[in-house]
N, C-alpha and C. Protein backbone atom coordinates (compact mmCIF):
# COMPACT_ATOMS: atom_id res chain seq x y z
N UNK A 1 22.25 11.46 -67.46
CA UNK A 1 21.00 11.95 -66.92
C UNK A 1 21.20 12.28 -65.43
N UNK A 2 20.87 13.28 -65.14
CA UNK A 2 20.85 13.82 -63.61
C UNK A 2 20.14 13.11 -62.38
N UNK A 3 20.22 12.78 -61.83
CA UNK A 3 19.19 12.65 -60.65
C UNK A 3 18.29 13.29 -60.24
N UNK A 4 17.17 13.28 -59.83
CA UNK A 4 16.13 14.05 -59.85
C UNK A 4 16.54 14.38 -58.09
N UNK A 5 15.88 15.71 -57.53
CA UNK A 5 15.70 15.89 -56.23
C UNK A 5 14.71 15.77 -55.33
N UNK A 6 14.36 15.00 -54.55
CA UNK A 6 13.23 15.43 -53.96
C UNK A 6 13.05 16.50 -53.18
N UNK A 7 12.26 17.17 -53.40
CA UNK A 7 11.94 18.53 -52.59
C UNK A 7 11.74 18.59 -51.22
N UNK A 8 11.31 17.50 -50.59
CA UNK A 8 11.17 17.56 -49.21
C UNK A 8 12.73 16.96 -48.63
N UNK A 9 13.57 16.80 -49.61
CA UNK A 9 14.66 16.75 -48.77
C UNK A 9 15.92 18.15 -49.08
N UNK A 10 15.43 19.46 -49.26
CA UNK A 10 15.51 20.81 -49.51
C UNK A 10 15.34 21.47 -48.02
N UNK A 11 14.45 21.21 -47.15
CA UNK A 11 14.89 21.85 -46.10
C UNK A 11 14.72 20.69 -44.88
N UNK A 12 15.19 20.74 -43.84
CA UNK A 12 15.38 20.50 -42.60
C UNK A 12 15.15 20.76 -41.62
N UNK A 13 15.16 20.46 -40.35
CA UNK A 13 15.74 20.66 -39.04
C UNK A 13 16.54 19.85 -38.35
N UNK A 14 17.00 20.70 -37.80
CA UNK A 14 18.22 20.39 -36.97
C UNK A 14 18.41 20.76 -35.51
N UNK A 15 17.97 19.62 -34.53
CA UNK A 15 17.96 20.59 -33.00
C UNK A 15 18.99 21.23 -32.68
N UNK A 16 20.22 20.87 -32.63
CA UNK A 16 21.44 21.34 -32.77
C UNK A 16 22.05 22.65 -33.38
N UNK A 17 20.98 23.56 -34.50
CA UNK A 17 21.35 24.36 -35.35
C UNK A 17 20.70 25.61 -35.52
N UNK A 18 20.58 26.30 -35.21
CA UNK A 18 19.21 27.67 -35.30
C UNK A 18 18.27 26.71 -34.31
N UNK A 19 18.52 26.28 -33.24
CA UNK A 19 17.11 26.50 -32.09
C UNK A 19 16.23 25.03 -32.70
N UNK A 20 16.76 24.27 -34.07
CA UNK A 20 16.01 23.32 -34.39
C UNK A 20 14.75 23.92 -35.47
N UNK A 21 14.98 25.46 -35.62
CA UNK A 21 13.97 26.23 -37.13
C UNK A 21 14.49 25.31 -38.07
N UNK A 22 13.18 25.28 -38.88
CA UNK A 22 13.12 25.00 -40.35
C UNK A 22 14.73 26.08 -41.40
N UNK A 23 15.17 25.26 -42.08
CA UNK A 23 16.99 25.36 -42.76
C UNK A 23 16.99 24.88 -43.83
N UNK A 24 17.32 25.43 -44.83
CA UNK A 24 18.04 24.72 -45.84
C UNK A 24 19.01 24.00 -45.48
N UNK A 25 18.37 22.50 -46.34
CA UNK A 25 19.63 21.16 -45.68
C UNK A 25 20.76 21.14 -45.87
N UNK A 26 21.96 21.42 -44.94
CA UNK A 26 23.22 21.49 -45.57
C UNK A 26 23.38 22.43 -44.90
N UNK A 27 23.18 23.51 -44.47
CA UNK A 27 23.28 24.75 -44.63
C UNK A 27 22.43 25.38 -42.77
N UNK A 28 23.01 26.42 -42.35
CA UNK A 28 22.47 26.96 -41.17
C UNK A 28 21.77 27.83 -41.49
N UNK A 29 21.55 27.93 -42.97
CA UNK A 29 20.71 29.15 -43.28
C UNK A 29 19.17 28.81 -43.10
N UNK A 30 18.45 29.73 -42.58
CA UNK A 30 17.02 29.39 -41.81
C UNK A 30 16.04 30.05 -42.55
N UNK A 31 14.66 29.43 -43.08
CA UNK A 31 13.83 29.75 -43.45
C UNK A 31 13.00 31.21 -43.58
N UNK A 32 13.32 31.34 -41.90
CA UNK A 32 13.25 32.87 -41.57
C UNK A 32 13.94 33.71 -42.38
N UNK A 33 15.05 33.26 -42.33
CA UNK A 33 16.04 34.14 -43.03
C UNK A 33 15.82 34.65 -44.78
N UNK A 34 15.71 33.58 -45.33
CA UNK A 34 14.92 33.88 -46.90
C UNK A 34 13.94 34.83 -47.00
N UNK A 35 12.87 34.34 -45.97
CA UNK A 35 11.50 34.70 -45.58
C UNK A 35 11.90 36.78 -45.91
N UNK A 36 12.60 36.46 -44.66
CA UNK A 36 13.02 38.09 -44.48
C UNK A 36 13.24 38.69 -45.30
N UNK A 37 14.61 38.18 -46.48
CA UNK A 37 14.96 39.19 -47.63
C UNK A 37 13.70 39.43 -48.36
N UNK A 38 12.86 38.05 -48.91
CA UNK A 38 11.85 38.22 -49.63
C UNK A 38 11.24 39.75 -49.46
N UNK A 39 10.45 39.43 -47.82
CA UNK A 39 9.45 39.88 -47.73
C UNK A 39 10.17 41.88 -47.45
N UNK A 40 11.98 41.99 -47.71
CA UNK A 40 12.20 42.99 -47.68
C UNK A 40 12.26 43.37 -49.51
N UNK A 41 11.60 42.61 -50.37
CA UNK A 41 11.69 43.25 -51.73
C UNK A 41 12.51 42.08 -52.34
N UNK A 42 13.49 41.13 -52.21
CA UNK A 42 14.34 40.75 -53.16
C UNK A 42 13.80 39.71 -53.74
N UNK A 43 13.82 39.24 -54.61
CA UNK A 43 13.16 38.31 -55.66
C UNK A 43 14.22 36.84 -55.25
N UNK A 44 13.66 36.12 -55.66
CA UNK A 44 14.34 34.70 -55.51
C UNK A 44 15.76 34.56 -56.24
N UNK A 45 15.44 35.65 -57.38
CA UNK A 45 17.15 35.48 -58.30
C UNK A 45 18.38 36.38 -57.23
N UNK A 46 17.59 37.40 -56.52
CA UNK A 46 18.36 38.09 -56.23
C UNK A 46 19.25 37.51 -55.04
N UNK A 47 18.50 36.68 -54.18
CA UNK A 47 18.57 35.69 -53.38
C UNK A 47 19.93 35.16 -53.07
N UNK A 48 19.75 34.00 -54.31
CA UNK A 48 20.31 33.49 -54.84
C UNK A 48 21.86 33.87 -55.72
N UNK A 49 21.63 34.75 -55.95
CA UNK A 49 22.45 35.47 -56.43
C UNK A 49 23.50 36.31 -55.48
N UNK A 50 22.98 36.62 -54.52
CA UNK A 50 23.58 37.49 -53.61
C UNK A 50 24.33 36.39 -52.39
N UNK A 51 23.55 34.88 -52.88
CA UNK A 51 24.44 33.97 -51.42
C UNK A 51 24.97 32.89 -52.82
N UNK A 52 26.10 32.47 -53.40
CA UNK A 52 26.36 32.21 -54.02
C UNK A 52 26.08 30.48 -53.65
N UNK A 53 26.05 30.04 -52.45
CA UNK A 53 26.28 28.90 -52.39
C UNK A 53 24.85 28.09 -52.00
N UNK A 54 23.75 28.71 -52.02
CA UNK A 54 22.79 28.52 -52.41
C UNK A 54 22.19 28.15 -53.79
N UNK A 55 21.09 27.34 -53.98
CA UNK A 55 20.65 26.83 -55.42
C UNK A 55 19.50 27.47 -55.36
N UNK A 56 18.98 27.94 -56.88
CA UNK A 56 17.46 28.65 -56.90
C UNK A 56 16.60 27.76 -56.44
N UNK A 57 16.92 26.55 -56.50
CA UNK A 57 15.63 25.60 -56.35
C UNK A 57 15.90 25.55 -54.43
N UNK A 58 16.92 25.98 -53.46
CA UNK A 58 16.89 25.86 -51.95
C UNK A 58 15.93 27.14 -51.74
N UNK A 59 16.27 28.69 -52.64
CA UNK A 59 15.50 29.46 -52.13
C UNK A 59 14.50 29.06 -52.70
N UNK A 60 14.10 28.65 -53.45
CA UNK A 60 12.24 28.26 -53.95
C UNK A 60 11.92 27.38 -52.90
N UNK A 61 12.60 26.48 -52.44
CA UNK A 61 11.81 25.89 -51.39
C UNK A 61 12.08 26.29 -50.23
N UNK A 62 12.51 27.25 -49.95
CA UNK A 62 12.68 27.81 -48.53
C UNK A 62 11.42 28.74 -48.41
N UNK A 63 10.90 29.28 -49.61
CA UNK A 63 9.83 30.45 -50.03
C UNK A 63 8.70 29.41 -49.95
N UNK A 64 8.60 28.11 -50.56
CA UNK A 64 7.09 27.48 -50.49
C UNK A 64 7.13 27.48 -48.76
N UNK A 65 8.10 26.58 -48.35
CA UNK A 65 7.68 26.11 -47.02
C UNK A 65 7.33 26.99 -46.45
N UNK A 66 8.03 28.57 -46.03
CA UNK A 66 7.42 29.97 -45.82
C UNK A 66 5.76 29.76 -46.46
N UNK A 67 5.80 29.91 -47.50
CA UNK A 67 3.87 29.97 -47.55
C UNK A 67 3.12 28.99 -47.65
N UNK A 68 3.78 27.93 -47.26
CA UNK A 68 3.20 26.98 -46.54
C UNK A 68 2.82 26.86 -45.22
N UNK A 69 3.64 27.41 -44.61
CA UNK A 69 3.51 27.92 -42.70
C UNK A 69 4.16 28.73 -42.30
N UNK A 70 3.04 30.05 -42.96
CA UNK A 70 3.61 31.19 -43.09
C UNK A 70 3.55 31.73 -41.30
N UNK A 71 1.99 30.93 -40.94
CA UNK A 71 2.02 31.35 -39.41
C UNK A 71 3.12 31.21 -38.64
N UNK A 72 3.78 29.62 -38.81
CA UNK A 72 4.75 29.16 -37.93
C UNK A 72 6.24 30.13 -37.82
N UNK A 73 6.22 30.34 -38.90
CA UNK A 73 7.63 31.56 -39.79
C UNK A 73 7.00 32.68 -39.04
N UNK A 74 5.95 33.24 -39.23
CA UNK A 74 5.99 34.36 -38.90
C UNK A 74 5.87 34.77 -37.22
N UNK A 75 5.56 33.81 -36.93
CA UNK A 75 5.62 33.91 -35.32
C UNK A 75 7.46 33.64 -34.77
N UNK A 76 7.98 32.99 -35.75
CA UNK A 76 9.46 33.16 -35.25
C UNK A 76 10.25 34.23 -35.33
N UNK A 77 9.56 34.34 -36.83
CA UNK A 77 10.48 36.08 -37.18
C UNK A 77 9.98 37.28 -36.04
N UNK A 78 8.54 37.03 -35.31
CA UNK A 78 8.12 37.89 -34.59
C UNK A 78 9.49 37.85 -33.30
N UNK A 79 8.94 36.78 -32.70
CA UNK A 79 10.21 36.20 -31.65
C UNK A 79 11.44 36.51 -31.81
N UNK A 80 11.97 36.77 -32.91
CA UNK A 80 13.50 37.32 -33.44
C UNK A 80 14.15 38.47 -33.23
N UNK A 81 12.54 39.31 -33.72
CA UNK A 81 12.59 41.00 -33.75
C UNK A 81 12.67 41.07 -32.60
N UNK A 82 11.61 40.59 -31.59
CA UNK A 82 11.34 40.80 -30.01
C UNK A 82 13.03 40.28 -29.40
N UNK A 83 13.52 39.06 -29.49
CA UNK A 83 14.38 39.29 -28.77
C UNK A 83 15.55 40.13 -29.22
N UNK A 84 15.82 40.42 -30.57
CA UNK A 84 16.73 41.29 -30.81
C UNK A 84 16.47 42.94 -30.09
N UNK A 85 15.40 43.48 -30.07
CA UNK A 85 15.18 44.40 -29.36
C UNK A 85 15.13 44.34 -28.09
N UNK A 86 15.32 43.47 -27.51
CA UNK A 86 15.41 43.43 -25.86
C UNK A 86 16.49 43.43 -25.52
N UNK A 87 17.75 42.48 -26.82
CA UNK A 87 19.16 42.92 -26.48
C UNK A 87 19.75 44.06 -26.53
N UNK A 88 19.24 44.48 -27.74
CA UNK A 88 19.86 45.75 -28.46
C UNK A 88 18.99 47.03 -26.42
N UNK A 89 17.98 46.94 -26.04
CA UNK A 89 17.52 47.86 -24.78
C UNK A 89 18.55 47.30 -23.94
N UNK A 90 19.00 46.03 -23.64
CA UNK A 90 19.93 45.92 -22.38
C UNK A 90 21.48 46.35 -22.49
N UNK A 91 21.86 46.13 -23.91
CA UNK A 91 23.15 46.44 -24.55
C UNK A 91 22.86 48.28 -24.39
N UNK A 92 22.01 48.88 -24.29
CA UNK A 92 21.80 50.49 -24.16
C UNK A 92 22.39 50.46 -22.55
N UNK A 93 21.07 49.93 -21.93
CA UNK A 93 21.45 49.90 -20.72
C UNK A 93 22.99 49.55 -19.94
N UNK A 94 23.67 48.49 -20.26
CA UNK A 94 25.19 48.18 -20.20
C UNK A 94 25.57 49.60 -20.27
N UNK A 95 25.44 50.27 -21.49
CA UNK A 95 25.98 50.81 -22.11
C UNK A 95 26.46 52.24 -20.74
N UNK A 96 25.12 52.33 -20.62
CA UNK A 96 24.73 53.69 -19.80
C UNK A 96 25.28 53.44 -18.26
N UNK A 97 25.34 52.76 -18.18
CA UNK A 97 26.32 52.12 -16.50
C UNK A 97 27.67 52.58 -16.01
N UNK A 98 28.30 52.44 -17.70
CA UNK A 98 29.56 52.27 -17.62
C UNK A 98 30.06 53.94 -17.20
């Protein structure tokens, strides 16, 4: 007989690891990150399927805790986009110097 899992020990934080975001335990992969493929179309199999070392049941709970605090997620993923676009304008700028 298997051991059962508890679900709240499926994701994490870690100050040390992604900034201390919500993670699948084990793993540096970040809530956000699921969040994202999801919400770009991919289904939980595809997920899963596409990161091999992931379990359906890490992306299912990477997806509840997402709509569970979807605010908190979504204000990071906001923060993400924002600073990636401020690098990607200064990396222009570098660019244009040279």
């Amino acid at each position: 007989m298997a051991l059962a899992i508890e679900i709240g020990t499926l994701i994490d934080r870690d100050p040390g690891i992604r900034g201390g975001r919500p993670k699948i335990a084990g793993t540096g992969l970040t809530v956000n990150r699921i969040a994202g493929w999801y919400k770009m179309g991919m289904t939980p199999d595809e997920i899963a399927l596409e990161y091999p070392h992931l379990t359906l049941a890490q992306v299912h709970a990477a997806l509840a805790y997402y709509h569970a605090n979807r605010e908190e997620i979504e204000t990071d993923i906001s923060q993400e986009e924002t600073a990636a676009a401020e690098w990607e304008q200064q990396l222009a700028r570098d660019t244009k110097r040279r």
